[in-house]
Protein backbone atom coordinates (compact mmCIF):
# COMPACT_ATOMS: atom_id res chain seq x y z
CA UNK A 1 88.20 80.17 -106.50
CA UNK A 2 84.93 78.53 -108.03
CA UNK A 3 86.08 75.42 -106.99
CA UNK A 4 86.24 75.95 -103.45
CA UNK A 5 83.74 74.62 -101.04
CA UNK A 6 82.39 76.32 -98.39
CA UNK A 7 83.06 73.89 -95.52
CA UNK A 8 85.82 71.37 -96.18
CA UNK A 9 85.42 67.33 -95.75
CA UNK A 10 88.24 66.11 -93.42
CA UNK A 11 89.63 62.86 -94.12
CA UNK A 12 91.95 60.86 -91.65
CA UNK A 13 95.01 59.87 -93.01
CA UNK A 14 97.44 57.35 -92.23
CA UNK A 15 96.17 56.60 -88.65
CA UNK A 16 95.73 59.86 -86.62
CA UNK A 17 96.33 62.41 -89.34
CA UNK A 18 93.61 64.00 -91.13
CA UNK A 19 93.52 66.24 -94.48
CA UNK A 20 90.86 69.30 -94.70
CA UNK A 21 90.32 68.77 -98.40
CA UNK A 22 88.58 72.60 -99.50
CA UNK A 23 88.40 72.12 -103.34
CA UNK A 24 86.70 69.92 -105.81
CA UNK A 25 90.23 69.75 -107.66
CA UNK A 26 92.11 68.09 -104.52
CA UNK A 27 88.72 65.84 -104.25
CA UNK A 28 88.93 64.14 -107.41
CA UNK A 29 92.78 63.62 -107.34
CA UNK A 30 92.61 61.67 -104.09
CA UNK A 31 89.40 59.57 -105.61
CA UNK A 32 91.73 59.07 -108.45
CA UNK A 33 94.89 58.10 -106.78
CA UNK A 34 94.73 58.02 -103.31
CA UNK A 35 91.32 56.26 -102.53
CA UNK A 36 91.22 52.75 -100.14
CA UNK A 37 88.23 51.59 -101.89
CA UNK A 38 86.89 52.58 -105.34
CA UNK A 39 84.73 49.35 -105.12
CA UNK A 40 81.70 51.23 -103.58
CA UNK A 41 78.51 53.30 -105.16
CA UNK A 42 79.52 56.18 -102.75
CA UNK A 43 82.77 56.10 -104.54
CA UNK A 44 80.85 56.20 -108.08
CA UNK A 45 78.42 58.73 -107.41
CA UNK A 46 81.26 61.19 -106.04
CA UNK A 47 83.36 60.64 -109.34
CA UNK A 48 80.38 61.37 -111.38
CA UNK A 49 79.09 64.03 -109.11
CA UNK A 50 82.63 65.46 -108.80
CA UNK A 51 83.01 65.64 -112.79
CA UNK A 52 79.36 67.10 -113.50
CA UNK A 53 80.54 70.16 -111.13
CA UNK A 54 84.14 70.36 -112.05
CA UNK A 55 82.33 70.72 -115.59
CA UNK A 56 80.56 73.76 -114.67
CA UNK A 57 82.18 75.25 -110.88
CA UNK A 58 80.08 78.41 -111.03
CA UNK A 59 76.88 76.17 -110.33
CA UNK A 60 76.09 76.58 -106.57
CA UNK A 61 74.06 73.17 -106.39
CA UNK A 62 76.42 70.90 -108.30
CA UNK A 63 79.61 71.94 -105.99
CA UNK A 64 77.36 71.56 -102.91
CA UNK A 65 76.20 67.99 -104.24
CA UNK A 66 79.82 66.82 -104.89
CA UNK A 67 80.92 67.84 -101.63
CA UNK A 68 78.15 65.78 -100.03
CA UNK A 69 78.82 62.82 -102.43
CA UNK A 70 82.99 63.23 -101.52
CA UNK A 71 81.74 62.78 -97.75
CA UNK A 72 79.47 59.85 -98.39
CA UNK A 73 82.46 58.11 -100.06
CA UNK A 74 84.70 59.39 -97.46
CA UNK A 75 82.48 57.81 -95.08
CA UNK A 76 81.67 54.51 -96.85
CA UNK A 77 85.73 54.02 -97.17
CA UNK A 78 85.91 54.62 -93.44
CA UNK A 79 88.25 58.17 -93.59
CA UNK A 80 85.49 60.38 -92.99
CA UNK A 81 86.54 62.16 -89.87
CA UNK A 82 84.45 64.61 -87.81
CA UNK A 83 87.21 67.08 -87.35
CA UNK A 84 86.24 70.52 -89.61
């Protein structure tokens, strides 16, 4: 359960849907394969961020600083929805 967050980033999928996405695991899966646009440094700095704290999950600040980089990219690809 380390890799929980404690507020989930909601994305919008397809066009009304949205996904509550709660772990760091489910994060890096949809970078990896389900991402619109892995062109931008949002996008970067959530992979790397994502892979520092999937590296060590127990660390408070580096799950707390991938979730915030996740939303930034969320937010940059323009599926960053305000639904929690």
């Amino acid at each position: 359960m380390k890799d929980w967050w404690d507020k989930p980033v909601c994305l919008i999928v397809g066009k009304t849907e949205t996904c509550r996405v709660e772990r760091m695991e489910k994060a890096e899966d949809m970078l990896l394969n389900d991402w619109p646009d892995d062109s931008g440094p949002a996008y970067s700095h959530a992979r790397e961020a994502l892979t520092k704290a999937l590296q060590d999950p127990a660390s408070d600040s580096s799950r707390k600083a991938a979730r915030l980089a996740f939303a930034a990219a969320a937010d940059e690809a323009g599926i960053l929805s305000d639904d929690a």
